[in-house]
N, C-alpha and C. Protein backbone atom coordinates (compact mmCIF):
# COMPACT_ATOMS: atom_id res chain seq x y z
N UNK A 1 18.57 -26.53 -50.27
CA UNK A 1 18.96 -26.02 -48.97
C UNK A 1 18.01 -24.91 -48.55
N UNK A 2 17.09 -25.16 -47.64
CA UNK A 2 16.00 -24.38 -47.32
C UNK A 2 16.62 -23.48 -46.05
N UNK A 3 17.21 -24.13 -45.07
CA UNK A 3 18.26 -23.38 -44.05
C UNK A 3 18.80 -22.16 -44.68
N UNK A 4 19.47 -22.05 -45.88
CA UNK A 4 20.34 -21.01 -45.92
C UNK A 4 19.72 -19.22 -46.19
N UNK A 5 18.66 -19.01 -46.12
CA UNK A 5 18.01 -17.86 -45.83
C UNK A 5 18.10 -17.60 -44.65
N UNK A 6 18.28 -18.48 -43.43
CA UNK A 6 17.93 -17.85 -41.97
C UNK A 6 19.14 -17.93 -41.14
N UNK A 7 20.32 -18.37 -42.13
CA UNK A 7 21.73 -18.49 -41.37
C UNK A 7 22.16 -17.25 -40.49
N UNK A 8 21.90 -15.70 -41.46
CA UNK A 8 22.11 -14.59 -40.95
C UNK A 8 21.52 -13.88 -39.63
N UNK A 9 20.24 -14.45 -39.98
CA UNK A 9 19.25 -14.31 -39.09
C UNK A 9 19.62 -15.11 -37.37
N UNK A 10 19.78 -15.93 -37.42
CA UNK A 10 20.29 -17.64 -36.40
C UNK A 10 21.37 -16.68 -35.69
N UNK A 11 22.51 -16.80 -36.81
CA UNK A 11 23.96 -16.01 -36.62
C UNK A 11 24.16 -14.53 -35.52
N UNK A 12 22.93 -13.90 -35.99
CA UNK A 12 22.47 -12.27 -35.58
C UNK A 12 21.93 -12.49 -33.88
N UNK A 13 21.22 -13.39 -34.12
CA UNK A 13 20.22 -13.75 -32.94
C UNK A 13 21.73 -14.54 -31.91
N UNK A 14 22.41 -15.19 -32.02
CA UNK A 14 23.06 -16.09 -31.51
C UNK A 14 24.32 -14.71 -30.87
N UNK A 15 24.74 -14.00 -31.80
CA UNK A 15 25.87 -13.13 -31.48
C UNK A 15 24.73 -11.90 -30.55
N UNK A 16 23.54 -11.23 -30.24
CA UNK A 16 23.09 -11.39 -29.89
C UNK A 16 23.08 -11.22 -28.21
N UNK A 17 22.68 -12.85 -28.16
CA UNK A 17 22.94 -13.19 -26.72
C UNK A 17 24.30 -13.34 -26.17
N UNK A 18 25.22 -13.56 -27.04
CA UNK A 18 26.52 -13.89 -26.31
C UNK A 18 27.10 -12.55 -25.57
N UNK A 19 26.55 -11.25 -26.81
CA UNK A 19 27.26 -10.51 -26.06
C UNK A 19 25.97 -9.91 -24.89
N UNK A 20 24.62 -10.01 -24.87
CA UNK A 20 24.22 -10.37 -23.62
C UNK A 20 24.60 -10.84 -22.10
N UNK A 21 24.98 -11.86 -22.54
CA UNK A 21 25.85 -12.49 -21.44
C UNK A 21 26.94 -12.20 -21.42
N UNK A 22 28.07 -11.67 -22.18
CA UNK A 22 28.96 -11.29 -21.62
C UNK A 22 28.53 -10.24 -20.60
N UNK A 23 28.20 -9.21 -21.55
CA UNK A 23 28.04 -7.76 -20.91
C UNK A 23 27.16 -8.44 -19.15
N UNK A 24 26.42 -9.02 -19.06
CA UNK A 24 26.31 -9.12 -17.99
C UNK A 24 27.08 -9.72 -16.79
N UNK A 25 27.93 -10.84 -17.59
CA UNK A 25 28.88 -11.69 -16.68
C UNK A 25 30.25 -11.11 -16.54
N UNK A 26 30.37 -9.41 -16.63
CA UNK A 26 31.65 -9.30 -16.61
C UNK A 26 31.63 -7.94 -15.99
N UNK A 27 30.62 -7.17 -15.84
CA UNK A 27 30.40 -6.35 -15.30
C UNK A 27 30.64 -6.14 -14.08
N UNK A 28 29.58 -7.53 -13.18
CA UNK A 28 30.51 -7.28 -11.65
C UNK A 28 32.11 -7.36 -11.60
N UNK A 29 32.88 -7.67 -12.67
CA UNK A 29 34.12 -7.93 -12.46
C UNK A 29 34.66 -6.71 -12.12
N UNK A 30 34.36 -6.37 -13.59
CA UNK A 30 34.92 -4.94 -13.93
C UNK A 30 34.55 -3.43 -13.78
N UNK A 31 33.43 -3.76 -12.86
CA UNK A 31 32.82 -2.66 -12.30
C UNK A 31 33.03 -2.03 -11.05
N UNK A 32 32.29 -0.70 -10.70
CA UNK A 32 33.25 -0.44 -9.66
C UNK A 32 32.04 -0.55 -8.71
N UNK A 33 32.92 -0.91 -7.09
CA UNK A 33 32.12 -1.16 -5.78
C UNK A 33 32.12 -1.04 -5.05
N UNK A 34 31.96 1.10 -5.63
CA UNK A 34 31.58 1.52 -4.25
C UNK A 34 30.32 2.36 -3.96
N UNK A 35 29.81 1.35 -3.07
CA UNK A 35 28.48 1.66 -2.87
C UNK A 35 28.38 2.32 -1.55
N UNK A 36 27.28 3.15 -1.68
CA UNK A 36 26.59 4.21 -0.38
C UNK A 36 25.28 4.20 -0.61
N UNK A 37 24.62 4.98 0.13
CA UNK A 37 23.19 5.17 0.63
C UNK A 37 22.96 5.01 -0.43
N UNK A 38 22.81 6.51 -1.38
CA UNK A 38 22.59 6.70 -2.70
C UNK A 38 22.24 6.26 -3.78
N UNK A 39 23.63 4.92 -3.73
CA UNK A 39 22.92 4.40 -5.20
C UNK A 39 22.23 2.79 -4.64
N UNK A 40 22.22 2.28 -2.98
CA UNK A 40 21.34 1.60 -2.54
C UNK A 40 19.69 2.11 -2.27
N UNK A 41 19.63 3.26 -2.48
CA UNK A 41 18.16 3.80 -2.64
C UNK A 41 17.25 3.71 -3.63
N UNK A 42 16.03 3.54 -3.75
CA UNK A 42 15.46 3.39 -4.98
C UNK A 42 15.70 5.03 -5.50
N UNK A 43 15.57 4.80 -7.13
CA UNK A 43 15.45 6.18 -7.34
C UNK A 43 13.57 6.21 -8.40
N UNK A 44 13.44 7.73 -7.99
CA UNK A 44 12.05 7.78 -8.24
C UNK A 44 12.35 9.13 -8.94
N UNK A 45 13.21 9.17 -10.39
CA UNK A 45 12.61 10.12 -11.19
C UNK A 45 13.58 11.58 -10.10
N UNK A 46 14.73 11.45 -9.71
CA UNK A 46 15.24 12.67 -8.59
C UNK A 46 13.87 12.91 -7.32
N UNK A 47 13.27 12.50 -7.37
CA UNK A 47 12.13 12.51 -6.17
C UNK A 47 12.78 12.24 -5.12
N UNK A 48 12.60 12.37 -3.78
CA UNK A 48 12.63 11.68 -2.62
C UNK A 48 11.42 9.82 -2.90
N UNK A 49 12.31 9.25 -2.16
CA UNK A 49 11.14 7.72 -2.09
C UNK A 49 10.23 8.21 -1.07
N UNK A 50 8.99 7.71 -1.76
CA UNK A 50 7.85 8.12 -0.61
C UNK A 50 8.32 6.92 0.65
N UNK A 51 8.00 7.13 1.42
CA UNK A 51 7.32 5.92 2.67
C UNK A 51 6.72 4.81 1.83
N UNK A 52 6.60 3.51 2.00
CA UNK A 52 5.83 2.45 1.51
C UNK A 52 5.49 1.88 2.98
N UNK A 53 3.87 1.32 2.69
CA UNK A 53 3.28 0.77 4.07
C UNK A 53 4.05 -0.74 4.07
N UNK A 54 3.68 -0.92 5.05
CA UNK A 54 4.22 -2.85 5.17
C UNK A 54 3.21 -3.38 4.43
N UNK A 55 4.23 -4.27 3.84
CA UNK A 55 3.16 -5.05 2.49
C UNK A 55 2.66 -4.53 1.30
N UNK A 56 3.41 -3.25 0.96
CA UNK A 56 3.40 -3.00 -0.43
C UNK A 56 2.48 -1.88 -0.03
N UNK A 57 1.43 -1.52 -1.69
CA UNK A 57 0.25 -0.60 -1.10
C UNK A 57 -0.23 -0.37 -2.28
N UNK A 58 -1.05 0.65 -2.16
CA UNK A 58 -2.38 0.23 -3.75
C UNK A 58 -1.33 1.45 -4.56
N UNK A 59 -1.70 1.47 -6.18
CA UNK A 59 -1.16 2.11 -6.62
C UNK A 59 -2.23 3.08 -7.24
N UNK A 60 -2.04 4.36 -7.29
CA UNK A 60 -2.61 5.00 -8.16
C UNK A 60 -4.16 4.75 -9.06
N UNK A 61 -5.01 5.30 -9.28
CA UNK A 61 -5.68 4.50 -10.76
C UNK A 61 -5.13 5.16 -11.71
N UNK A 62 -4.28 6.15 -11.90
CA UNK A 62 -3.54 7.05 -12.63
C UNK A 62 -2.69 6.16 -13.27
N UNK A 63 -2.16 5.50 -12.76
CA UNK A 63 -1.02 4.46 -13.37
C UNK A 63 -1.73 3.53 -14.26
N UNK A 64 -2.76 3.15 -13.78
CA UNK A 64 -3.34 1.72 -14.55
C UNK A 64 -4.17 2.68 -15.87
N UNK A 65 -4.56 4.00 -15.72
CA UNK A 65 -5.05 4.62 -16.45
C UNK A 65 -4.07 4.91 -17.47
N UNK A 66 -2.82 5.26 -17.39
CA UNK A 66 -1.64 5.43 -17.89
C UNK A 66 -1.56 4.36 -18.85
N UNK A 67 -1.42 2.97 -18.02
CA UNK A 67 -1.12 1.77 -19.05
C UNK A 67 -2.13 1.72 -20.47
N UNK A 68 -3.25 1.75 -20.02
CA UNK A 68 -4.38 1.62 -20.76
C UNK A 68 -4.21 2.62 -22.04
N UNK A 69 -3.85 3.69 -21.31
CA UNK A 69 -3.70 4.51 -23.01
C UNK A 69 -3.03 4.65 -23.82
N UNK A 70 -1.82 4.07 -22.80
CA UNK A 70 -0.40 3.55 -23.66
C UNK A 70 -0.57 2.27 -24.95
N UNK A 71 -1.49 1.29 -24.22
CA UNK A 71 -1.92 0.18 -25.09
C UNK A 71 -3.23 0.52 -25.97
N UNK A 72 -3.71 1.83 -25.56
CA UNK A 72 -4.82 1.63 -26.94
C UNK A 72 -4.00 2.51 -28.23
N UNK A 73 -3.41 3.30 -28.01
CA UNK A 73 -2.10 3.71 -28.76
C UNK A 73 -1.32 3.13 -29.75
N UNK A 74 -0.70 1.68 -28.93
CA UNK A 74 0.20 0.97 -29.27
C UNK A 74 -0.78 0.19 -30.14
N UNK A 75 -2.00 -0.29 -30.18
CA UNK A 75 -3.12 -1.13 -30.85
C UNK A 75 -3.13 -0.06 -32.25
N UNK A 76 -3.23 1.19 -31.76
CA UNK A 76 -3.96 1.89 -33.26
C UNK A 76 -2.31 1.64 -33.89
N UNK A 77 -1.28 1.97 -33.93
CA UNK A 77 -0.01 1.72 -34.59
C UNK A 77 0.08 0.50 -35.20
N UNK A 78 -0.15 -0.45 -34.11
CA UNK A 78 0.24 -1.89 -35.31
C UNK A 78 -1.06 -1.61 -36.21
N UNK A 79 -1.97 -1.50 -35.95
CA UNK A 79 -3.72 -1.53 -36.89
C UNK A 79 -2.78 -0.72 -38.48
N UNK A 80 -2.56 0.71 -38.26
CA UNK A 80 -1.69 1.49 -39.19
C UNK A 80 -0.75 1.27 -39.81
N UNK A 81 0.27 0.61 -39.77
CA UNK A 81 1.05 0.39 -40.67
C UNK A 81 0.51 -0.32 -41.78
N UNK A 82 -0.17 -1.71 -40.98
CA UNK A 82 -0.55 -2.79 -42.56
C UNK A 82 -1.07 -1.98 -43.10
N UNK A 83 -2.73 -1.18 -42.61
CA UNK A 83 -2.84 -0.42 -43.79
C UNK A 83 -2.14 0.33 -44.60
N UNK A 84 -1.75 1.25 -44.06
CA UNK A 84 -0.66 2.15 -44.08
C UNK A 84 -0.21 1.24 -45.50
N UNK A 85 0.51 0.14 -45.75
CA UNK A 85 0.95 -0.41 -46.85
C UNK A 85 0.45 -1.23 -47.84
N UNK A 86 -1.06 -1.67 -47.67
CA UNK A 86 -1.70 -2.18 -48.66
C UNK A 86 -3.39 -1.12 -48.78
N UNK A 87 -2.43 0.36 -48.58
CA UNK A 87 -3.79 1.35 -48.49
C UNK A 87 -4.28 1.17 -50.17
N UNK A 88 -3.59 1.03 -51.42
CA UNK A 88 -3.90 1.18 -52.47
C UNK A 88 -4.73 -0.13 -53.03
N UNK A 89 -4.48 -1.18 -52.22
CA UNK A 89 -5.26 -2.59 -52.96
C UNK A 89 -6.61 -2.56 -52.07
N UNK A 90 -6.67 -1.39 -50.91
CA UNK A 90 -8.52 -1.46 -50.54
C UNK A 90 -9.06 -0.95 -50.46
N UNK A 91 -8.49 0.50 -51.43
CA UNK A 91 -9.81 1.29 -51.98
C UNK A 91 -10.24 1.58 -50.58
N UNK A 92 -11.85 2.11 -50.99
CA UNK A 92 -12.92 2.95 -50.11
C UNK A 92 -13.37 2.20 -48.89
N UNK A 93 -13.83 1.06 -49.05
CA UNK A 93 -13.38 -0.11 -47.90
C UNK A 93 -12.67 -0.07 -47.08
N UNK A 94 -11.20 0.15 -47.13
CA UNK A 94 -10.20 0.13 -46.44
C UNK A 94 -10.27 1.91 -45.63
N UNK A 95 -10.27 2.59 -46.47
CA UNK A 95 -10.19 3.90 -46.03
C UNK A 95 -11.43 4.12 -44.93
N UNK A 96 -12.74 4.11 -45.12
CA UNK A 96 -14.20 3.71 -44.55
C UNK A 96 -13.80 3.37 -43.53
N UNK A 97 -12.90 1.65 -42.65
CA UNK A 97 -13.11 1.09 -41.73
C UNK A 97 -11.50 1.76 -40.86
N UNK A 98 -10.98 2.30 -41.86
CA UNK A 98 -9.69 2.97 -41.11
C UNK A 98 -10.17 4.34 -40.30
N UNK A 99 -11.24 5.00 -40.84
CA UNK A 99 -11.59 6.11 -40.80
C UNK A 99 -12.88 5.94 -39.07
N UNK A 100 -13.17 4.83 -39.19
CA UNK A 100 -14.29 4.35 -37.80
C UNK A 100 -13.48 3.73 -36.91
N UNK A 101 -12.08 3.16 -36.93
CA UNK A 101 -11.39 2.40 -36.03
C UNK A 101 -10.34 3.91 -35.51
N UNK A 102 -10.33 4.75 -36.43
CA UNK A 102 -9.45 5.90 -35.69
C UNK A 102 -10.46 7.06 -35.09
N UNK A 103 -11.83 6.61 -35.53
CA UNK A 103 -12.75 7.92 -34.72
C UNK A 103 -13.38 7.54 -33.65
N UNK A 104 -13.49 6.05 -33.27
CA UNK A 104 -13.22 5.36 -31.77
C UNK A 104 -12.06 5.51 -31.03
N UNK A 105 -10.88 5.46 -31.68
CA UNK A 105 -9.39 5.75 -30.64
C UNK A 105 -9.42 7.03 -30.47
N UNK A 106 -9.98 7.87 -30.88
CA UNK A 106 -10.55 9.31 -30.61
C UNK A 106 -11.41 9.49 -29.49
N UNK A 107 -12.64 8.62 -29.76
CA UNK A 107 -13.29 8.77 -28.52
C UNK A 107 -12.93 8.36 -27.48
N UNK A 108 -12.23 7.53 -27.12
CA UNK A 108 -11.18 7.37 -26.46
C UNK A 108 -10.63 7.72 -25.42
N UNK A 109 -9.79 8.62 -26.40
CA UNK A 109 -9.05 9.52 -26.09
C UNK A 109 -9.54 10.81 -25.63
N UNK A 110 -10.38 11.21 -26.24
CA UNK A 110 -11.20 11.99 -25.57
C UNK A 110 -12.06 11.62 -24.15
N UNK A 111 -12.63 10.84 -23.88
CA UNK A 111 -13.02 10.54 -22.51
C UNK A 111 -11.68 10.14 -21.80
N UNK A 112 -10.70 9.90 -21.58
CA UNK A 112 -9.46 9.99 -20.73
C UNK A 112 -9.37 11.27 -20.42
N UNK A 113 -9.30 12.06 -21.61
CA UNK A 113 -8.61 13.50 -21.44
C UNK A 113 -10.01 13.97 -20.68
N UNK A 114 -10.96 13.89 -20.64
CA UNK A 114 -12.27 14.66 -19.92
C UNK A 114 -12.04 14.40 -18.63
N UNK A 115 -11.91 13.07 -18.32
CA UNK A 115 -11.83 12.39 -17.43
C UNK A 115 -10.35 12.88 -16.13
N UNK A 116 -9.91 13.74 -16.96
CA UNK A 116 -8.56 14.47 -15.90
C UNK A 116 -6.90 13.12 -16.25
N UNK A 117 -7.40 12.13 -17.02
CA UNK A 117 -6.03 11.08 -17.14
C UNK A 117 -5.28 11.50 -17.43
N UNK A 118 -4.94 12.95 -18.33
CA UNK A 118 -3.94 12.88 -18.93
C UNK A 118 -3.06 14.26 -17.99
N UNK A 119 -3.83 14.82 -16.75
CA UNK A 119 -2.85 15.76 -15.43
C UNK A 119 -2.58 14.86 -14.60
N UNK A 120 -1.44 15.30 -14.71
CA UNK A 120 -0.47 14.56 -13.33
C UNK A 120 0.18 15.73 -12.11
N UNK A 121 -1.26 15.95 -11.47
CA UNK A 121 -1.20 16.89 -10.60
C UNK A 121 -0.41 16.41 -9.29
């Protein structure tokens, strides 16, 4: 029986979504509805909503700059752990190419931060 390792797993995943869908299919029931301006407004962080032009409008390069450093970030983390756990089976090798893949996410990071990315004036 090769199945029976992933029953828990199946089981976990399956209970899961149900209560997914509940929680979503029962909410309008049991929720309350009363609505005003307020919570029909976008909210922006307690901000006032700016004006938006007709047809949307460009965003920021601040934002897309934002994403970008979020994901070279999120790249050096997964890179770190594996090592992080087979640091002892690669020796000087391992340490060497860990040591040039984190002094590029440095440089990086450093030209963002030169670059003004990281004020949000």
């Amino acid at each position: 029986m090769t199945l029976n390792p992933y029953v828990p797993i199946v089981g976990l995943l399956i209970l899961g979504m149900l209560f997914a869908l509940f929680s979503v299919g029962i909410a309008p029931i049991v929720g309350p509805k009363r609505y005003n301006r307020a919570k029909l407004d976008a909210y922006e962080c307690g901000i006032e909503p700016a004006p938006q032009p007709i047809g949307g409008g460009r965003f920021p390069v601040r934002f897309y700059l934002t994403a970008m450093l979020f994901i070279i970030f999120d790249i050096e983390t997964i890179f770190l752990y594996p090592w992080a756990v087979s640091f002892g089976s690669l020796g000087v090798f391992g340490f060497v190419e860990m040591v040039l893949f984190i002094v590029t996410v440095f440089i990086a990071y450093t030209y963002v931060w030169r670059r003004g990315g990281l004020n949000w004036d």
